[in-house]
PDB file of N, CA and C in Angstrom:
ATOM      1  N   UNK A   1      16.466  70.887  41.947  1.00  0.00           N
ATOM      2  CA  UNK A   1      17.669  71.202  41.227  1.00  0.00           C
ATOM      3  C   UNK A   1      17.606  70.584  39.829  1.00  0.00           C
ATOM      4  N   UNK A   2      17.969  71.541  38.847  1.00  0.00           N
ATOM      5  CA  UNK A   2      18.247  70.972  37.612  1.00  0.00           C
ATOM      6  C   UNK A   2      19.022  70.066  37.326  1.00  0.00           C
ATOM      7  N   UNK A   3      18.732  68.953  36.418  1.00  0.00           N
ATOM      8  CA  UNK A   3      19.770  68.059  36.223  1.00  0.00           C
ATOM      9  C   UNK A   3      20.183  68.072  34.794  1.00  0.00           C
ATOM     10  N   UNK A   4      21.853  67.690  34.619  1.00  0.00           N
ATOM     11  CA  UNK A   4      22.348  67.831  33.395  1.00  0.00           C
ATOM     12  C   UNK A   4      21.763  66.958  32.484  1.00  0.00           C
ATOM     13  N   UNK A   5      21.890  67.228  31.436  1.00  0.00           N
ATOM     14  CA  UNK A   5      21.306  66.521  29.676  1.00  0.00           C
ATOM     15  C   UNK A   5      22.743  65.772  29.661  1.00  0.00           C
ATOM     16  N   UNK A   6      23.124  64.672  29.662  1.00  0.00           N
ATOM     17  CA  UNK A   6      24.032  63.545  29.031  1.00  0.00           C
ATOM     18  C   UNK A   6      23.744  63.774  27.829  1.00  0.00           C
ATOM     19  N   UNK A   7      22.790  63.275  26.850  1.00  0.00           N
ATOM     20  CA  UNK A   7      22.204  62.630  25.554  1.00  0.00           C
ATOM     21  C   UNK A   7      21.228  62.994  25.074  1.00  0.00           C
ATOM     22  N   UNK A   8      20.749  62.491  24.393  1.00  0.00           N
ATOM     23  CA  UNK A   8      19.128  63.229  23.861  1.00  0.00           C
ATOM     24  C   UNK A   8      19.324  62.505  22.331  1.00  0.00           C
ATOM     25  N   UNK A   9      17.934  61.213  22.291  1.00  0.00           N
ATOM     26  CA  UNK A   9      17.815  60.917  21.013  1.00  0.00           C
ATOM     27  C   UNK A   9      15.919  61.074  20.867  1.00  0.00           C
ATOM     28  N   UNK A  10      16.248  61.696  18.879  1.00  0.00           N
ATOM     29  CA  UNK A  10      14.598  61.559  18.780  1.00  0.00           C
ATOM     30  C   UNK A  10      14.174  60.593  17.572  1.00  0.00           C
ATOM     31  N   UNK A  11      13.223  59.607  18.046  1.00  0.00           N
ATOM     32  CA  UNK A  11      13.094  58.980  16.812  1.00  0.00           C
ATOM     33  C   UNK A  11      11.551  59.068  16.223  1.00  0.00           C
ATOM     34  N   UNK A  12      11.155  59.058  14.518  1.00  0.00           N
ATOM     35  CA  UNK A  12       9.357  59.069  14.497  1.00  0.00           C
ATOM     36  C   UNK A  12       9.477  57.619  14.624  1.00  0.00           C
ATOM     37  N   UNK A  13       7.867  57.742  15.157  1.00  0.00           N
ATOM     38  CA  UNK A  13       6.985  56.808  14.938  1.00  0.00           C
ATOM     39  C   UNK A  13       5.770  56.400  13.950  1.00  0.00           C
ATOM     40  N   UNK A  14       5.156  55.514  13.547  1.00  0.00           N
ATOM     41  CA  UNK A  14       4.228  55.335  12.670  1.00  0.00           C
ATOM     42  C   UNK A  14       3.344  56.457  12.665  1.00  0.00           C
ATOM     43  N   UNK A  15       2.525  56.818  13.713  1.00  0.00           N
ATOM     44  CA  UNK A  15       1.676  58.057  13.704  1.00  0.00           C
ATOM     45  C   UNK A  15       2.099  59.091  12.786  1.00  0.00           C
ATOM     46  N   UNK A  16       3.445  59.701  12.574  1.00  0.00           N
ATOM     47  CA  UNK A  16       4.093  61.443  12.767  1.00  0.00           C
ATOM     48  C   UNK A  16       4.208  61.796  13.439  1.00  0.00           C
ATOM     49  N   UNK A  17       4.531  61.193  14.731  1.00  0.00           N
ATOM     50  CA  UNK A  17       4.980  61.713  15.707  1.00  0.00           C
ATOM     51  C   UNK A  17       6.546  61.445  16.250  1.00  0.00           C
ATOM     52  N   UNK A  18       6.865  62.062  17.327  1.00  0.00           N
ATOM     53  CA  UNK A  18       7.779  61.718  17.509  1.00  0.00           C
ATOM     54  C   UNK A  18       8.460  61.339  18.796  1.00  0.00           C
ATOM     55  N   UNK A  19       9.796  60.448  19.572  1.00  0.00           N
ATOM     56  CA  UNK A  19       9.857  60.506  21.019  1.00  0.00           C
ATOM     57  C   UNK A  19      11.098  60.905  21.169  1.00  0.00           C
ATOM     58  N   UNK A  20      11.289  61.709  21.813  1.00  0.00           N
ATOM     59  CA  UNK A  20      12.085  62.145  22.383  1.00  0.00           C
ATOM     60  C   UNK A  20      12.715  61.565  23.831  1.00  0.00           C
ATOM     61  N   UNK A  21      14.095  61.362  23.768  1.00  0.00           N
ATOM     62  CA  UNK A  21      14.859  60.398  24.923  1.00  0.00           C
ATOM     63  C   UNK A  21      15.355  61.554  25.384  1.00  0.00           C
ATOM     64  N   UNK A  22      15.352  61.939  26.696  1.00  0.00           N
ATOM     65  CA  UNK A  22      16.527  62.562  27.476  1.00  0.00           C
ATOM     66  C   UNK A  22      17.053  61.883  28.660  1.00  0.00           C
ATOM     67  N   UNK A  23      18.351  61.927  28.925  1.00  0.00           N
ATOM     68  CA  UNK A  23      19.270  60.822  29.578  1.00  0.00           C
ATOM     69  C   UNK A  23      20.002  62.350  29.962  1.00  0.00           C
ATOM     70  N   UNK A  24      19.777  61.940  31.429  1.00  0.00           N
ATOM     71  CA  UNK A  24      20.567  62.394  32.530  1.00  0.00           C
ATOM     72  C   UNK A  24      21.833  62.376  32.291  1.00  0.00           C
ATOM     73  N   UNK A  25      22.658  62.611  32.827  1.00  0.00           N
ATOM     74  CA  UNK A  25      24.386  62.190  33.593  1.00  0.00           C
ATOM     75  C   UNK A  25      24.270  61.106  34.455  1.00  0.00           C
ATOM     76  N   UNK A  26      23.297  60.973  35.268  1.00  0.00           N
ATOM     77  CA  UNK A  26      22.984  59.387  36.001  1.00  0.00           C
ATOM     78  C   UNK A  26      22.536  58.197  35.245  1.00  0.00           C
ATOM     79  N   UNK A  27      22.013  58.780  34.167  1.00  0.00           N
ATOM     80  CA  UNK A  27      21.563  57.783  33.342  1.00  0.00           C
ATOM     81  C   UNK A  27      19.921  57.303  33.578  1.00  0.00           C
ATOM     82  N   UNK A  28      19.206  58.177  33.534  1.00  0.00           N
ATOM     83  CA  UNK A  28      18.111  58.531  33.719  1.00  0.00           C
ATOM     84  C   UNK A  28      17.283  59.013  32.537  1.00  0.00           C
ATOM     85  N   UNK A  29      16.386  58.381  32.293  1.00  0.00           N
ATOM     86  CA  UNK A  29      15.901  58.615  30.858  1.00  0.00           C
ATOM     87  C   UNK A  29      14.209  59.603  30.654  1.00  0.00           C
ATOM     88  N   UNK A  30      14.068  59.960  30.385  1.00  0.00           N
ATOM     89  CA  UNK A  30      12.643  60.564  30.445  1.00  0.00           C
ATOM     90  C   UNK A  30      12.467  60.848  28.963  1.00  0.00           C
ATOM     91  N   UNK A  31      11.079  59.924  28.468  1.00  0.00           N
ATOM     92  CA  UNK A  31      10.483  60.105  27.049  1.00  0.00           C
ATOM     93  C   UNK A  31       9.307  61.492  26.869  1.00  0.00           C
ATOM     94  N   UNK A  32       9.342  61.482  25.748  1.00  0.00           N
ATOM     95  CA  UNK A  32       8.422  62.599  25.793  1.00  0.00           C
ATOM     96  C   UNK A  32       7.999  62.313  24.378  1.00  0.00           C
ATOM     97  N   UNK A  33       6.505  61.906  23.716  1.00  0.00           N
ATOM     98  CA  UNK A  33       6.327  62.367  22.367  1.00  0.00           C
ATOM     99  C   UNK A  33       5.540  64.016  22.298  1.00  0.00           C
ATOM    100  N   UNK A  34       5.847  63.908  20.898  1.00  0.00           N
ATOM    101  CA  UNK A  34       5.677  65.490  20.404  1.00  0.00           C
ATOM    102  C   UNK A  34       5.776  65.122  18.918  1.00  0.00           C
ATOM    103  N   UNK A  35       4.933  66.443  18.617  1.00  0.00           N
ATOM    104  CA  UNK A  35       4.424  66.344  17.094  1.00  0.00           C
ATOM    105  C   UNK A  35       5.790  67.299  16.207  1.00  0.00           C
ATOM    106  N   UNK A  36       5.382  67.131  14.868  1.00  0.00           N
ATOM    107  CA  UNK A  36       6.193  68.258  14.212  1.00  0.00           C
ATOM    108  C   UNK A  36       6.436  69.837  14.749  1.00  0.00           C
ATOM    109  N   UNK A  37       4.886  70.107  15.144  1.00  0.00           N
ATOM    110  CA  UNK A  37       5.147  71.839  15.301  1.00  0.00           C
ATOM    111  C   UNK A  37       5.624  71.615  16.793  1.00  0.00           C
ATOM    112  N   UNK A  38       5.086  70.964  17.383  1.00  0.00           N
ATOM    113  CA  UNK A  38       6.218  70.963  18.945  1.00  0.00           C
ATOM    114  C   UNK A  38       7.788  70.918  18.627  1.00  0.00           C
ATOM    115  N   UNK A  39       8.075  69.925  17.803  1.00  0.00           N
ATOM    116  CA  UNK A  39       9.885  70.076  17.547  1.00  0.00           C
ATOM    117  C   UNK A  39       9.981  71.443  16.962  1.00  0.00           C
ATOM    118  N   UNK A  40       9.688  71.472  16.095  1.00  0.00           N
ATOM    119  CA  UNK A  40      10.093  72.360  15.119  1.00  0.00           C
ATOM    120  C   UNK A  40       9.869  74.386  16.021  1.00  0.00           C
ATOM    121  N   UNK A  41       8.438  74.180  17.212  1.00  0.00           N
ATOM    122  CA  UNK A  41       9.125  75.239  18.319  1.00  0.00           C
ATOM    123  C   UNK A  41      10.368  75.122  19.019  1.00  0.00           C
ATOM    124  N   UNK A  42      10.976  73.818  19.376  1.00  0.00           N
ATOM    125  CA  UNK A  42      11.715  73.413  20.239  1.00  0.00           C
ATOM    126  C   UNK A  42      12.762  74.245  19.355  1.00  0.00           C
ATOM    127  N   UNK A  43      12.942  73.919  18.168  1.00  0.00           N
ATOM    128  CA  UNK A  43      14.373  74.110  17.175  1.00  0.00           C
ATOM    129  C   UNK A  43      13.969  75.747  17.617  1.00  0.00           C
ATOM    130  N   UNK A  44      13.244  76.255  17.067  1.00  0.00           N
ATOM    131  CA  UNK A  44      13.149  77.678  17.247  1.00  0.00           C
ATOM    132  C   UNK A  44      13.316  78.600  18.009  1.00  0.00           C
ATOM    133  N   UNK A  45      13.035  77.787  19.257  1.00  0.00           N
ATOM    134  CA  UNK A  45      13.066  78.339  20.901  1.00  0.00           C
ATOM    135  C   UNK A  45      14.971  78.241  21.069  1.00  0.00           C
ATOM    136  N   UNK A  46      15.517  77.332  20.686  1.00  0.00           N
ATOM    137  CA  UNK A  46      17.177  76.737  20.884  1.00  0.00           C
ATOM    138  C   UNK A  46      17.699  78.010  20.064  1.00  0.00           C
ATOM    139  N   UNK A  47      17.388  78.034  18.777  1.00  0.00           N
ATOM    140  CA  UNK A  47      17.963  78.814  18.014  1.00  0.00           C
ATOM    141  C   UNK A  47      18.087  80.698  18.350  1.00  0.00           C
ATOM    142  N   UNK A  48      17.003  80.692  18.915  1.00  0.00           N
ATOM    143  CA  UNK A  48      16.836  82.465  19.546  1.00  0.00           C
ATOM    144  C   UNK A  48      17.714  82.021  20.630  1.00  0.00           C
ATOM    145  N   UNK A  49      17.488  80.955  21.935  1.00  0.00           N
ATOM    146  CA  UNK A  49      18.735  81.338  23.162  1.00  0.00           C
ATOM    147  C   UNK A  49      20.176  81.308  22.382  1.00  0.00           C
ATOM    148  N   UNK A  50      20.351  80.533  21.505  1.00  0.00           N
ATOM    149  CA  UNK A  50      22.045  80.300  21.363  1.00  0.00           C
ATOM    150  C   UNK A  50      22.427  81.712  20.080  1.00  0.00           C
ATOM    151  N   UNK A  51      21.074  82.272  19.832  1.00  0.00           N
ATOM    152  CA  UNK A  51      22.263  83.557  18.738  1.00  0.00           C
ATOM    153  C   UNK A  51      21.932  84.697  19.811  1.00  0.00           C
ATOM    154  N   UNK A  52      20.883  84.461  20.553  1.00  0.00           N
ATOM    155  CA  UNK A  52      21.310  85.983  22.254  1.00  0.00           C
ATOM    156  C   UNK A  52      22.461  85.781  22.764  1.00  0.00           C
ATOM    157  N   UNK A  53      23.018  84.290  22.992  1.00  0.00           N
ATOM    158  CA  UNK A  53      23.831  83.946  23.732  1.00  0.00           C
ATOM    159  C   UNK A  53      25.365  83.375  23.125  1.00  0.00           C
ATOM    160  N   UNK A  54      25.169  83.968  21.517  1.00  0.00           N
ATOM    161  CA  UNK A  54      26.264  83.813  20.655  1.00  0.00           C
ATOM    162  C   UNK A  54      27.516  84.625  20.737  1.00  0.00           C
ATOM    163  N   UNK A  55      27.394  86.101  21.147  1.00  0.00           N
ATOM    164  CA  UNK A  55      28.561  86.913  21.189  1.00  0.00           C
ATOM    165  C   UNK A  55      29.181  86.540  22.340  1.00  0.00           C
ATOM    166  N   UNK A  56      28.667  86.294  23.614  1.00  0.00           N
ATOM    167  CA  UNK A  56      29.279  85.827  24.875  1.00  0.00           C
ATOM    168  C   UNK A  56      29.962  84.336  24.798  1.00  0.00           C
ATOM    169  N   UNK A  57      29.367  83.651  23.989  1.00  0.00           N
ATOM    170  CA  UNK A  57      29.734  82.085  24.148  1.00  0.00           C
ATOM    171  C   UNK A  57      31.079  82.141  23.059  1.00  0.00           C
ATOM    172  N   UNK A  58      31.235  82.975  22.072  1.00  0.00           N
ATOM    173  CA  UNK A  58      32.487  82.851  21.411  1.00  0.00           C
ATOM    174  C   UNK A  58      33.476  83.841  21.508  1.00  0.00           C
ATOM    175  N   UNK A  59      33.094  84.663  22.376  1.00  0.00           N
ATOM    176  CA  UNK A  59      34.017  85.883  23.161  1.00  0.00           C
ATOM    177  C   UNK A  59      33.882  86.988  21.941  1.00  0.00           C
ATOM    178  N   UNK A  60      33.081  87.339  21.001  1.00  0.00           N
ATOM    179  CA  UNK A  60      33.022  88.308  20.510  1.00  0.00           C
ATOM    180  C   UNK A  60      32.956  89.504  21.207  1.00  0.00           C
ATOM    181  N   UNK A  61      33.726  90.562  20.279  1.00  0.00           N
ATOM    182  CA  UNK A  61      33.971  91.802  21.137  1.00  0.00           C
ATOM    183  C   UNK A  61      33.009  92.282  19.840  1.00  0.00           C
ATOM    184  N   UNK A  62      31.887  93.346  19.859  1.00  0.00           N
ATOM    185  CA  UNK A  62      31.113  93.945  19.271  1.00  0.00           C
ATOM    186  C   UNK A  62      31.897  95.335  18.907  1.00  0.00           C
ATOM    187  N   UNK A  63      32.569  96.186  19.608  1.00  0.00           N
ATOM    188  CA  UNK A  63      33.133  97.302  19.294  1.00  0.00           C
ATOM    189  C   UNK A  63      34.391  96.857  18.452  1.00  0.00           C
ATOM    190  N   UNK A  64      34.791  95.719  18.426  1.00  0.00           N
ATOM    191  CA  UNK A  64      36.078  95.880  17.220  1.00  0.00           C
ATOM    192  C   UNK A  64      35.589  95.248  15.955  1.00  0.00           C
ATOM    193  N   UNK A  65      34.250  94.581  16.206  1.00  0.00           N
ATOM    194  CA  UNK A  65      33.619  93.894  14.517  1.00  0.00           C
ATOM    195  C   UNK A  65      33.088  95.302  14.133  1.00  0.00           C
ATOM    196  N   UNK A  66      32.646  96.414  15.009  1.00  0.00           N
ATOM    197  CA  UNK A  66      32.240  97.512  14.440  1.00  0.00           C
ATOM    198  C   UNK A  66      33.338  98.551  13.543  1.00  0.00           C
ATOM    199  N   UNK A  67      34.286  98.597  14.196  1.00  0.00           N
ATOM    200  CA  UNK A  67      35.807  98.963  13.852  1.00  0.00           C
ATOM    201  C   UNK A  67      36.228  98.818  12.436  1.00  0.00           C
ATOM    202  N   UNK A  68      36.341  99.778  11.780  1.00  0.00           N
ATOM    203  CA  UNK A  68      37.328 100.000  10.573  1.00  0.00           C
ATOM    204  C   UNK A  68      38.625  99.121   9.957  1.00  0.00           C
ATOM    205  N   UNK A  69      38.279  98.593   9.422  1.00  0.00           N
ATOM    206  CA  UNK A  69      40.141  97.718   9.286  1.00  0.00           C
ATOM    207  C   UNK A  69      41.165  98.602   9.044  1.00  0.00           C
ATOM    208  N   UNK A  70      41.993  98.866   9.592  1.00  0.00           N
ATOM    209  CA  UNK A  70      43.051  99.795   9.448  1.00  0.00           C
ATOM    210  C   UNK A  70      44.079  99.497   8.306  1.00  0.00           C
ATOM    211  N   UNK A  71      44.601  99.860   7.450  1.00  0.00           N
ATOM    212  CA  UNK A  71      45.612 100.100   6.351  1.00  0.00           C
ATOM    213  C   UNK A  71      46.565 100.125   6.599  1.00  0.00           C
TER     214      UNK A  71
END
C-alpha cells in the first residue's frame, strides 16, 4: 500500500547533487540523491500530471470556457 507524502525537503550538496527527504504521515523519512536532470525530469513529469489533471482538480467546465459571452 501506498503511503502518504507529509513533507518533502531538497537540499544540494558539494558535489551538484542533490537529497531529497520524503517524510511519511508516520514520520518516516526516505533520502534519495539525484542529479539536476533527475530533478528537473521530476519537475517535468509533476507538471504534465497536474495540467492533465487541471480541469478536474479546479472543476472546470470545458463547454462553457468554449461558450460565447453573451451581451
Amino acid at each position: 500500500m501506498a503511503r502518504t507524502l507529509a513533507q518533502f525537503t531538497i537540499t544540494p550538496d558539494a558535489q551538484g547533487d542533490y537529497t531529497l527527504h520524503l517524510e511519511d504521515e508516520d514520520g518516516e523519512t526516505i533520502e534519495f540523491t539525484a542529479g539536476y536532470e533527475q530533478l528537473d525530469l521530476i519537475v517535468e513529469a509533476i507538471e504534465e500530471q497536474l495540467d492533465t489533471d487541471e480541469e478536474d482538480a479546479l472543476g472546470v467546465d470545458t463547454d462553457e470556457d468554449e461558450a460565447e459571452p453573451e451581451e
